[in-house]
PDB file of N, CA and C in Angstrom:
ATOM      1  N   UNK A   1       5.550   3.174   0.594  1.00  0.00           N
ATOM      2  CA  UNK A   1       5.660   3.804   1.896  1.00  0.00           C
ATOM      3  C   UNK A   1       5.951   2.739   2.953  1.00  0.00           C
ATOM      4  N   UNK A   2       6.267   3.237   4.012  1.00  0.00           N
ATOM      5  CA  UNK A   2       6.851   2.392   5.216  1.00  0.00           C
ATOM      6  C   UNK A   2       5.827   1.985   6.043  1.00  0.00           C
ATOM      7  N   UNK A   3       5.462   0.449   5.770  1.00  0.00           N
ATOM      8  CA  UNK A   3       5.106   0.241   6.996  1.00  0.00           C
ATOM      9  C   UNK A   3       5.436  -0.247   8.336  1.00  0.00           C
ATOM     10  N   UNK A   4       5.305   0.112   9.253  1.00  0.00           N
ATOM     11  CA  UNK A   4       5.671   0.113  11.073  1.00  0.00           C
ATOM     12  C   UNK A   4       5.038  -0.976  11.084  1.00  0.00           C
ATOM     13  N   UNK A   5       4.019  -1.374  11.086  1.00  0.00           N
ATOM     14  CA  UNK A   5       3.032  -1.960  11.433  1.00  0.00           C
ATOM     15  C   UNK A   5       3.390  -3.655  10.718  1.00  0.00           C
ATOM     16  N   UNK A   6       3.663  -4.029   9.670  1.00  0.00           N
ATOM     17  CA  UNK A   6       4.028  -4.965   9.157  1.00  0.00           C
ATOM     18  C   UNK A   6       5.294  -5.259   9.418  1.00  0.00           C
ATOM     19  N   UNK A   7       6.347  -4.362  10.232  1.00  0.00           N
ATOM     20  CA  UNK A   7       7.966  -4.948  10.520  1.00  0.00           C
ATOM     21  C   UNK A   7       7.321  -5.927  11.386  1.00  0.00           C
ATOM     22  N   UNK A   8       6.778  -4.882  12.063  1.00  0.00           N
ATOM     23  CA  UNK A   8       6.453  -5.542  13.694  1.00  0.00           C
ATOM     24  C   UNK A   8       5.885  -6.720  13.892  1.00  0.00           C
ATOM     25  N   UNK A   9       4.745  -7.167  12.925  1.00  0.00           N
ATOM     26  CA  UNK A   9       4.096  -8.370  12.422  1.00  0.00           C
ATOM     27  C   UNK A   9       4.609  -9.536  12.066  1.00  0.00           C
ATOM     28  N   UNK A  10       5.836  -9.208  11.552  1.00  0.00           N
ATOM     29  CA  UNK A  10       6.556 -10.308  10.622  1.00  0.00           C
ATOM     30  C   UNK A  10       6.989 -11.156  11.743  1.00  0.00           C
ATOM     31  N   UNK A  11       6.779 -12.505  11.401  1.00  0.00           N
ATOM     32  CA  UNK A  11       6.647 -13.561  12.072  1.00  0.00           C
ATOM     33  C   UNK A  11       8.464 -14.299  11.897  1.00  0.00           C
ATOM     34  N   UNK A  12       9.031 -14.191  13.196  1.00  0.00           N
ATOM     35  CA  UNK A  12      10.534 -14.976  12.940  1.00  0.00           C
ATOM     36  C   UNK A  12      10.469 -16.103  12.932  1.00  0.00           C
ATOM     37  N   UNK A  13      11.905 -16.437  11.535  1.00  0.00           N
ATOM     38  CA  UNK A  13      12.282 -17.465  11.411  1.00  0.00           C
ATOM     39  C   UNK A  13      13.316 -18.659  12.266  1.00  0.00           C
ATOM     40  N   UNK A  14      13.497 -19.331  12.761  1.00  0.00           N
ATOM     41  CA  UNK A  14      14.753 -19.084  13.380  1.00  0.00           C
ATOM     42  C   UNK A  14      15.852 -19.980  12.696  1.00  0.00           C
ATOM     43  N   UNK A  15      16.403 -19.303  11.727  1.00  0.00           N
ATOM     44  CA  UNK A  15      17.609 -19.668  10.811  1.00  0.00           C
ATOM     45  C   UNK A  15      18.724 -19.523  11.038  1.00  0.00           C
ATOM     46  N   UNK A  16      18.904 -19.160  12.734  1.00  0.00           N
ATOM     47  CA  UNK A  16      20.414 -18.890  12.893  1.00  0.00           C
ATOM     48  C   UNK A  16      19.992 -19.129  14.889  1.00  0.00           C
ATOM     49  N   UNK A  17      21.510 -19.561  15.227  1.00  0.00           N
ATOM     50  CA  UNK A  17      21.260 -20.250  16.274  1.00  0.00           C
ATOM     51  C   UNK A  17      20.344 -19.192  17.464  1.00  0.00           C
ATOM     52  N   UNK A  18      21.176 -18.105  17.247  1.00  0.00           N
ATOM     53  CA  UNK A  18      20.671 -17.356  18.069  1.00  0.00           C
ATOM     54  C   UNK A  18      19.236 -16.899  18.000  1.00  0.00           C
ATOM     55  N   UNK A  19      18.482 -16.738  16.563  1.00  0.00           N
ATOM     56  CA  UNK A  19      16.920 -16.581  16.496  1.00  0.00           C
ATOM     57  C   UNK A  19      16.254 -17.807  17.069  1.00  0.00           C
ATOM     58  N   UNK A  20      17.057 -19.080  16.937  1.00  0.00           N
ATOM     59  CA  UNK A  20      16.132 -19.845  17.341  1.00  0.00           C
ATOM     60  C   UNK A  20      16.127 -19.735  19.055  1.00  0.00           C
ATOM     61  N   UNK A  21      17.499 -19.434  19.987  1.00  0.00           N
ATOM     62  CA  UNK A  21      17.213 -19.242  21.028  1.00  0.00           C
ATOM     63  C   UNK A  21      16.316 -17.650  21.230  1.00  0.00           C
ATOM     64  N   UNK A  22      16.345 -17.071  20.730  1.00  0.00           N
ATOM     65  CA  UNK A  22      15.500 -15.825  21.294  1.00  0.00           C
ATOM     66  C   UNK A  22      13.830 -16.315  21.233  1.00  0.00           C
ATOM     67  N   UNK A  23      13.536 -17.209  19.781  1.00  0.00           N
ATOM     68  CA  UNK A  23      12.318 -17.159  19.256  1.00  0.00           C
ATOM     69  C   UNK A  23      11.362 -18.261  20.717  1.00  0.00           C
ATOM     70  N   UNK A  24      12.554 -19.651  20.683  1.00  0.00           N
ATOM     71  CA  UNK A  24      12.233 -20.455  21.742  1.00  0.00           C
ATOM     72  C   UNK A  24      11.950 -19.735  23.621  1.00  0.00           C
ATOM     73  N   UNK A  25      12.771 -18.624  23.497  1.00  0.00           N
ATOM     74  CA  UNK A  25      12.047 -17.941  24.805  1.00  0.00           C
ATOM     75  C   UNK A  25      11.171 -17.477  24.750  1.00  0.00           C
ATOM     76  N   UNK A  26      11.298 -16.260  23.781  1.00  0.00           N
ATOM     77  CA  UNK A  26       9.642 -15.643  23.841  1.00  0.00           C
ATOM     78  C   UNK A  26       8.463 -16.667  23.596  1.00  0.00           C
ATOM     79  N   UNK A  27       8.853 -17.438  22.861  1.00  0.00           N
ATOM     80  CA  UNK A  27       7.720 -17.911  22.990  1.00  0.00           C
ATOM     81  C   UNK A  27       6.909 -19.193  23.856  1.00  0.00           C
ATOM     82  N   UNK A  28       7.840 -19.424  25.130  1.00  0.00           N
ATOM     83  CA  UNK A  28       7.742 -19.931  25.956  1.00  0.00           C
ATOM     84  C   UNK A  28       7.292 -18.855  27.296  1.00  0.00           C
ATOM     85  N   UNK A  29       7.930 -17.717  26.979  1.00  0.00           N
ATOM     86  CA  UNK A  29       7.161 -16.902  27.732  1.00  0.00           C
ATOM     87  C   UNK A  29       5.759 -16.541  27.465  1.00  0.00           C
ATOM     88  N   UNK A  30       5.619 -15.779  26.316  1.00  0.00           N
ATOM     89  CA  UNK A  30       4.427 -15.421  25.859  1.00  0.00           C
ATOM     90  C   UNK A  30       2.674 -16.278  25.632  1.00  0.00           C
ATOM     91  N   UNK A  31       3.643 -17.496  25.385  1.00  0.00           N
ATOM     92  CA  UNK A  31       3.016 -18.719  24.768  1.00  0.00           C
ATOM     93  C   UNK A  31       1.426 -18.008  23.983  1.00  0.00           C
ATOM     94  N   UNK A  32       2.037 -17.647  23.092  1.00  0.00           N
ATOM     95  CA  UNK A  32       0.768 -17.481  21.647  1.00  0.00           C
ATOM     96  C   UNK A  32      -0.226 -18.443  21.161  1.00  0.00           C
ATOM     97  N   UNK A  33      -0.816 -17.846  20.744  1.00  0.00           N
ATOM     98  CA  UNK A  33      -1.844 -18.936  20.367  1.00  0.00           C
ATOM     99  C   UNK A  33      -1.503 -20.015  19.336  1.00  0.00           C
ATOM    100  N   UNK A  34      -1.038 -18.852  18.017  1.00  0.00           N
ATOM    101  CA  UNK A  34      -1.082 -19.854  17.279  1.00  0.00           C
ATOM    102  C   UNK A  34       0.980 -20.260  16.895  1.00  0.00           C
ATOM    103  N   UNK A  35       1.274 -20.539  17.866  1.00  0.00           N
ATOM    104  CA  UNK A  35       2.823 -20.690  17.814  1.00  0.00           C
ATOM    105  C   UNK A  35       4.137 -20.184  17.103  1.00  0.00           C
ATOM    106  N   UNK A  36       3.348 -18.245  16.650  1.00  0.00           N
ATOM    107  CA  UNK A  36       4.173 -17.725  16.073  1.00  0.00           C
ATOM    108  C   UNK A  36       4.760 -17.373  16.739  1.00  0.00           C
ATOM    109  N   UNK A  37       5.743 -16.039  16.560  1.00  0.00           N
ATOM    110  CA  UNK A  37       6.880 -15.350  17.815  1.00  0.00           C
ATOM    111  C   UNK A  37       6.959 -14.380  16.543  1.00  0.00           C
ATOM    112  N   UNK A  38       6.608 -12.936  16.834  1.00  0.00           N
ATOM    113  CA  UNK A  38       6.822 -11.918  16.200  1.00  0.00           C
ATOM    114  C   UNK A  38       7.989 -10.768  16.532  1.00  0.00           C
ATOM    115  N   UNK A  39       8.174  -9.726  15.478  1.00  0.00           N
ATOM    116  CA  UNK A  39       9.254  -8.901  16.280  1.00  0.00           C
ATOM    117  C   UNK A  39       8.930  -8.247  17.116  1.00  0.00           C
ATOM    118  N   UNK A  40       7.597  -7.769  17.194  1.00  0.00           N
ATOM    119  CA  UNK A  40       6.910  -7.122  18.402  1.00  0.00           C
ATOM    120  C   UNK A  40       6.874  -7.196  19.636  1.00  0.00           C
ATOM    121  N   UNK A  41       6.668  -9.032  19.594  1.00  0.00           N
ATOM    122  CA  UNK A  41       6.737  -9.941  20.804  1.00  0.00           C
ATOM    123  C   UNK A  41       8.103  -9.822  21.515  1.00  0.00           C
ATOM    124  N   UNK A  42       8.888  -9.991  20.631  1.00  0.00           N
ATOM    125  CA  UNK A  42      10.626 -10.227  20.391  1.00  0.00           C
ATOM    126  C   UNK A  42      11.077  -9.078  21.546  1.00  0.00           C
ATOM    127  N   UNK A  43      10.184  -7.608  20.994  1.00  0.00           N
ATOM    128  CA  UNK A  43      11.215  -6.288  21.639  1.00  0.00           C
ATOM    129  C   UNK A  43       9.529  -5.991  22.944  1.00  0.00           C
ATOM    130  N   UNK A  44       8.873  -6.265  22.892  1.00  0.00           N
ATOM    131  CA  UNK A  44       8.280  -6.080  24.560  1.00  0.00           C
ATOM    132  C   UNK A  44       8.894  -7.087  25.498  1.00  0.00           C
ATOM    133  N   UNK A  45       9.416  -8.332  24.854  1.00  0.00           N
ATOM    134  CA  UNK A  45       9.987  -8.738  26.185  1.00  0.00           C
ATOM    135  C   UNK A  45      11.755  -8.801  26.421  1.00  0.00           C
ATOM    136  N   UNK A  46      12.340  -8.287  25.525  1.00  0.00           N
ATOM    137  CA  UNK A  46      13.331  -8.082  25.957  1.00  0.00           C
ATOM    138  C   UNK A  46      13.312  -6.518  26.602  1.00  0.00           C
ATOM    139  N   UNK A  47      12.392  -5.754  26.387  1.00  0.00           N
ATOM    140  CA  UNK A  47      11.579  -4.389  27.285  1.00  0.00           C
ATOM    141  C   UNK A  47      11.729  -4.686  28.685  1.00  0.00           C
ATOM    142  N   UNK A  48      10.766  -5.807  28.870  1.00  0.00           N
ATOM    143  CA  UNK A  48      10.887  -6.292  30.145  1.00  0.00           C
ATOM    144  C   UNK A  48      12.170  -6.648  30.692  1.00  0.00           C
ATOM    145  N   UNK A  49      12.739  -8.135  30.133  1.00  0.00           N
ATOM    146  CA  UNK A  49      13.967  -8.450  30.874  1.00  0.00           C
ATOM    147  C   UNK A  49      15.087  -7.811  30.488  1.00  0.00           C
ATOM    148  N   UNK A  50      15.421  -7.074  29.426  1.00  0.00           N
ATOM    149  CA  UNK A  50      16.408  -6.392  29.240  1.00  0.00           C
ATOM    150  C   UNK A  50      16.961  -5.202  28.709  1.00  0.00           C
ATOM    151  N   UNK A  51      16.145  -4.029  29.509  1.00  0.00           N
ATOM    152  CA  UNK A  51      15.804  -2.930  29.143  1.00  0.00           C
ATOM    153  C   UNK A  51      17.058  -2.129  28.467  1.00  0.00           C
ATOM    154  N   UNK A  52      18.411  -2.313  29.221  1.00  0.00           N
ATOM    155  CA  UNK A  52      19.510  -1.546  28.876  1.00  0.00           C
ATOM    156  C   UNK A  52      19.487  -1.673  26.827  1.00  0.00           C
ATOM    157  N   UNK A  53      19.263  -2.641  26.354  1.00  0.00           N
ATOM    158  CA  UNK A  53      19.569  -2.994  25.253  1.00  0.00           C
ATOM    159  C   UNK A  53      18.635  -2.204  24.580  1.00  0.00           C
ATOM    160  N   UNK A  54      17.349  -1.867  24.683  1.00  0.00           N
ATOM    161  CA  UNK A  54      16.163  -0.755  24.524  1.00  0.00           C
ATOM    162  C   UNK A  54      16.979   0.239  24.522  1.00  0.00           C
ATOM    163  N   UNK A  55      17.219   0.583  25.687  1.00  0.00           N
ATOM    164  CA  UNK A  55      17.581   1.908  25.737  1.00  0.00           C
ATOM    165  C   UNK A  55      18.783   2.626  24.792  1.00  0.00           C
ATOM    166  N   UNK A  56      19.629   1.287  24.928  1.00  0.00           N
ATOM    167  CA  UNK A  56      20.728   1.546  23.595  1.00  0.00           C
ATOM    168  C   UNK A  56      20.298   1.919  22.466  1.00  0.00           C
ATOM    169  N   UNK A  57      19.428   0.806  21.855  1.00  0.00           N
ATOM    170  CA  UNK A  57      19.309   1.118  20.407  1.00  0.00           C
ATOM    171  C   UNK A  57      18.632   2.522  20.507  1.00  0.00           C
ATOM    172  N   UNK A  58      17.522   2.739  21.277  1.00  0.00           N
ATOM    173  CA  UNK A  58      16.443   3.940  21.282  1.00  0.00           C
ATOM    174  C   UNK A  58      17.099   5.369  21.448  1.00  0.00           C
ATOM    175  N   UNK A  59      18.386   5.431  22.222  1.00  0.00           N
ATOM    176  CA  UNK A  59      19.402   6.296  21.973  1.00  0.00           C
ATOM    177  C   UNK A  59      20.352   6.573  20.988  1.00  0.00           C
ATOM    178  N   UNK A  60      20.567   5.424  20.265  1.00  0.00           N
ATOM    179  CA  UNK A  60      21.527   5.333  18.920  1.00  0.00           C
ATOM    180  C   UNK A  60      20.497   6.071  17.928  1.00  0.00           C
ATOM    181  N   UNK A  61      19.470   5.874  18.060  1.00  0.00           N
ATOM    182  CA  UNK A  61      18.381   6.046  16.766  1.00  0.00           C
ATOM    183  C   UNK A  61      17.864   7.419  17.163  1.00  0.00           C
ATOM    184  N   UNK A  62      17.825   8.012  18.171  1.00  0.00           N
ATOM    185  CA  UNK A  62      17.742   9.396  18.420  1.00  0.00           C
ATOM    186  C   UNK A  62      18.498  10.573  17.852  1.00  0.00           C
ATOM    187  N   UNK A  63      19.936   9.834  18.362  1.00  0.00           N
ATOM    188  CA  UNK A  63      20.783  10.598  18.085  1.00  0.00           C
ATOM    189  C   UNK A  63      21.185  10.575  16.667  1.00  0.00           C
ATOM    190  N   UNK A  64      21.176  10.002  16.003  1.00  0.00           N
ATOM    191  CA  UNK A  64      21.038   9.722  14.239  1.00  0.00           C
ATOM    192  C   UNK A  64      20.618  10.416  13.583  1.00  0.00           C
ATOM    193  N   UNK A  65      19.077  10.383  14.152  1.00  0.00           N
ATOM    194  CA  UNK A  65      17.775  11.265  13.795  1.00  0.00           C
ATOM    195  C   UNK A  65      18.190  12.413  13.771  1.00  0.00           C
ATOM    196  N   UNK A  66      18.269  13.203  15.122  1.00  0.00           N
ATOM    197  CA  UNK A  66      19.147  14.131  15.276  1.00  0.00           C
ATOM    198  C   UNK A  66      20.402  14.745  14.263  1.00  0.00           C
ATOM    199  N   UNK A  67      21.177  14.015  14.332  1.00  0.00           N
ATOM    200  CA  UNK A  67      22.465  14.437  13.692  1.00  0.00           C
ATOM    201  C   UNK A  67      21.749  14.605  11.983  1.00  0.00           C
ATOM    202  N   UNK A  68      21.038  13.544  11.990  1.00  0.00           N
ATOM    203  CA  UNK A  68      20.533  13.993  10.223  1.00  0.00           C
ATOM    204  C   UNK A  68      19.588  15.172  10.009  1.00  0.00           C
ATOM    205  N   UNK A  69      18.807  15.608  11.485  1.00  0.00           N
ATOM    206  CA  UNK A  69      17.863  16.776  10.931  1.00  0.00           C
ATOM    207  C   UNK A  69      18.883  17.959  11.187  1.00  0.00           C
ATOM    208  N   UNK A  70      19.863  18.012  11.769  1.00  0.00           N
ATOM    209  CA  UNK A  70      20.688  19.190  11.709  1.00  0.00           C
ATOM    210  C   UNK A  70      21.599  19.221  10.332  1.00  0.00           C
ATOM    211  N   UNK A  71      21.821  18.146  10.152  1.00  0.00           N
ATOM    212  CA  UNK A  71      22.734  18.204   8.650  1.00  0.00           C
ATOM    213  C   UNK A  71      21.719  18.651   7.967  1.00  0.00           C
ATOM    214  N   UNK A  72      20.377  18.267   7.850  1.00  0.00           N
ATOM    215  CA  UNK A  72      19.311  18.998   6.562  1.00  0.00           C
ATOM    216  C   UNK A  72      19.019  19.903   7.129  1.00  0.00           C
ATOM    217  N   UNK A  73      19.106  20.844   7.915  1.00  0.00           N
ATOM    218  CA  UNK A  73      18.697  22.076   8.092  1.00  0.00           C
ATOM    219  C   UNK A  73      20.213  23.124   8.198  1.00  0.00           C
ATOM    220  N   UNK A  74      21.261  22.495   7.935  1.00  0.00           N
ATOM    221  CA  UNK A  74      22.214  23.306   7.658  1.00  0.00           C
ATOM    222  C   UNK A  74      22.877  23.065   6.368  1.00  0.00           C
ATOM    223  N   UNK A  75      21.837  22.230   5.686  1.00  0.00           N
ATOM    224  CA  UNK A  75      21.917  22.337   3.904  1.00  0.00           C
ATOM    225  C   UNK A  75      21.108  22.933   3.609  1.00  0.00           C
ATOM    226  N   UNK A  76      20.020  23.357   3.976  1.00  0.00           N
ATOM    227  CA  UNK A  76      18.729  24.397   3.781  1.00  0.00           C
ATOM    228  C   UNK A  76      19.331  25.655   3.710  1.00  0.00           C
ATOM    229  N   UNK A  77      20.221  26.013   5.134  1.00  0.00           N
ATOM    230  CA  UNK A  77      20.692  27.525   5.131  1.00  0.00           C
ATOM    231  C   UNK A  77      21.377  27.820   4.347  1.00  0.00           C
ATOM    232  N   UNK A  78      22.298  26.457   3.778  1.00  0.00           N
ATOM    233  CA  UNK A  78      23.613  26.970   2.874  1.00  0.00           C
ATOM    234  C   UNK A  78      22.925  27.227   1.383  1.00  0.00           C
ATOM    235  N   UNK A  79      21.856  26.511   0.452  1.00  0.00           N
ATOM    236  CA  UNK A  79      21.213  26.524  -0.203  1.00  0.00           C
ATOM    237  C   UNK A  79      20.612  28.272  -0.436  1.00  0.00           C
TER     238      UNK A  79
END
């Protein structure tokens, strides 16, 4: 089963230029205790400074959702 709770946990690497610049902000913002930078951390503060990009994905993933519960409920009827 899926856990939510452990994406969110998982502690980034930064193996590519750009994780290491995202990881090096947040966590200059946040400044954690123990000098991790999580994905959690990652998407509350781009929440903060850069909401449009939230709102994108959170609309892409709506509408997905969407489009897939109408495709299974108009394979139900045809069934």
């Amino acid at each position: 089963m899926f856990n939510e709770r452990e994406l969110l946990e998982t502690k980034i690497e930064k193996t590519t230029p750009l994780k290491e610049y995202i990881v090096e902000y947040v966590g200059e913002k946040l400044d954690p205790d123990d000098a991790g930078v999580t994905v959690e951390m990652i998407i509350n503060v781009l929440a903060d400074d850069f909401p449009e990009i939230i709102f994108a994905l959170a609309e892409e993933n709506f509408m997905r959702g969407y489009e897939q519960g109408l495709g299974d409920k108009i394979n139900d009827i045809q069934e």
